[in-house]
C-alpha atoms as a PDB file:
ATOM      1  CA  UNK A   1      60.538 -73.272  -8.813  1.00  0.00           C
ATOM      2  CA  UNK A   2      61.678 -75.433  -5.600  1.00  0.00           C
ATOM      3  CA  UNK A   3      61.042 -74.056  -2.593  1.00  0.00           C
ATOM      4  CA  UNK A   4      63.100 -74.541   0.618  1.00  0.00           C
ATOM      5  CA  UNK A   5      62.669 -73.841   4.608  1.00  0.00           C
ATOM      6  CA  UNK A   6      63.685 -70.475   4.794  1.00  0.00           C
ATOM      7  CA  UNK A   7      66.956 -69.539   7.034  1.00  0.00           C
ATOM      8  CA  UNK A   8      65.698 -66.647   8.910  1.00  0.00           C
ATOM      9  CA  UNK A   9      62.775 -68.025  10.647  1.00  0.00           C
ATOM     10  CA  UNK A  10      63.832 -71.839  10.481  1.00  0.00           C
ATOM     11  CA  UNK A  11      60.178 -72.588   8.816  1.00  0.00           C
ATOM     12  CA  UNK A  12      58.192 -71.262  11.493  1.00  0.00           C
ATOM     13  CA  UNK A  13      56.770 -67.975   9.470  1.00  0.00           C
ATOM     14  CA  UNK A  14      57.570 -65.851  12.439  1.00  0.00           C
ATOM     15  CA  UNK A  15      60.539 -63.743  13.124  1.00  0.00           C
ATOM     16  CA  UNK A  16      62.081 -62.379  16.364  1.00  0.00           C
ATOM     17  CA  UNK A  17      61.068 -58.752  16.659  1.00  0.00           C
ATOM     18  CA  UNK A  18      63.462 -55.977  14.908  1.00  0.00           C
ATOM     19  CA  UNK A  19      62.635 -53.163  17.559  1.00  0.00           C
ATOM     20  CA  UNK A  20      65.426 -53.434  19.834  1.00  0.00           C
ATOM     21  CA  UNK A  21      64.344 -52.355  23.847  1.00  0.00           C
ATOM     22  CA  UNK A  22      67.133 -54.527  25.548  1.00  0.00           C
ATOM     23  CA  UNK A  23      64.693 -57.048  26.759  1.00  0.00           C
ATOM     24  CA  UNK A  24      60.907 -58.251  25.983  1.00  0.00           C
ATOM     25  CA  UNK A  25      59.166 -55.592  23.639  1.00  0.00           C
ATOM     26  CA  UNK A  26      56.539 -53.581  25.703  1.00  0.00           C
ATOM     27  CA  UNK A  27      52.630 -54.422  24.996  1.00  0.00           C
ATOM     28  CA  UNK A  28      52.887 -50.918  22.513  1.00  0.00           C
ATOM     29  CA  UNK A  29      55.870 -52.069  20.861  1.00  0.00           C
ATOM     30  CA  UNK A  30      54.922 -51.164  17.015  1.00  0.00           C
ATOM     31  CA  UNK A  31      56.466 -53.862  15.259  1.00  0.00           C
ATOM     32  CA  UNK A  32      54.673 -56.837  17.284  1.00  0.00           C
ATOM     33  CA  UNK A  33      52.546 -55.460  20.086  1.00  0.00           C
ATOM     34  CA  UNK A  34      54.390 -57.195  22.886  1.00  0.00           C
ATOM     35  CA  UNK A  35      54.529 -61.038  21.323  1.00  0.00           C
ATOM     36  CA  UNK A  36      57.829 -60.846  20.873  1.00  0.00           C
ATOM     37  CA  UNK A  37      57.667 -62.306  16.631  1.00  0.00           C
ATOM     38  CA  UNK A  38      56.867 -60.743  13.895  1.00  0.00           C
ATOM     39  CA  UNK A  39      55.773 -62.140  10.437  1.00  0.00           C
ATOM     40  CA  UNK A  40      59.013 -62.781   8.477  1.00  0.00           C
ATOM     41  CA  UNK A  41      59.563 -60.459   6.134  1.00  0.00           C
ATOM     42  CA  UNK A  42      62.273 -63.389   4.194  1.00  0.00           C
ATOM     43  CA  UNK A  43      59.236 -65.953   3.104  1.00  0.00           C
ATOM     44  CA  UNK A  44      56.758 -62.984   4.046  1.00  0.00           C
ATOM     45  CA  UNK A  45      54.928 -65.562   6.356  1.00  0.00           C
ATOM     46  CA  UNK A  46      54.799 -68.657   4.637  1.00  0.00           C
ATOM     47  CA  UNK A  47      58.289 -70.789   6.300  1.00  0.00           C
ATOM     48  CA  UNK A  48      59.624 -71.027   2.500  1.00  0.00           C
ATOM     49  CA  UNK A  49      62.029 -69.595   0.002  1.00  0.00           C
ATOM     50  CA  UNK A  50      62.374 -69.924  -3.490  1.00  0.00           C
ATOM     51  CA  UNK A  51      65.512 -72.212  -3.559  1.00  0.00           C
END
């Protein structure tokens, strides 16, 4: 099956973080520890999507 770039993380593999603090995540956030990206959950890491 073609794959394509995948829409949620433009191809990158990485997500912006779902925890929502109104700003940049704390170093404890749960979801991604302060970085801010998470893996995307879409392509589960890998920039691509079954077209």
């Amino acid at each position: 099956m073609a794959k394509e770039k995948c829409g949620n993380c433009n191809g990158t593999g990485m997500a912006d973080c779902p925890m929502e603090y109104g700003g940049r995540c704390p170093d404890n956030c749960p979801a991604c520890g302060g970085k801010q990206k998470v893996k995307c959950q879409d392509c589960k890491g890998t920039g691509k999507v079954d077209a």
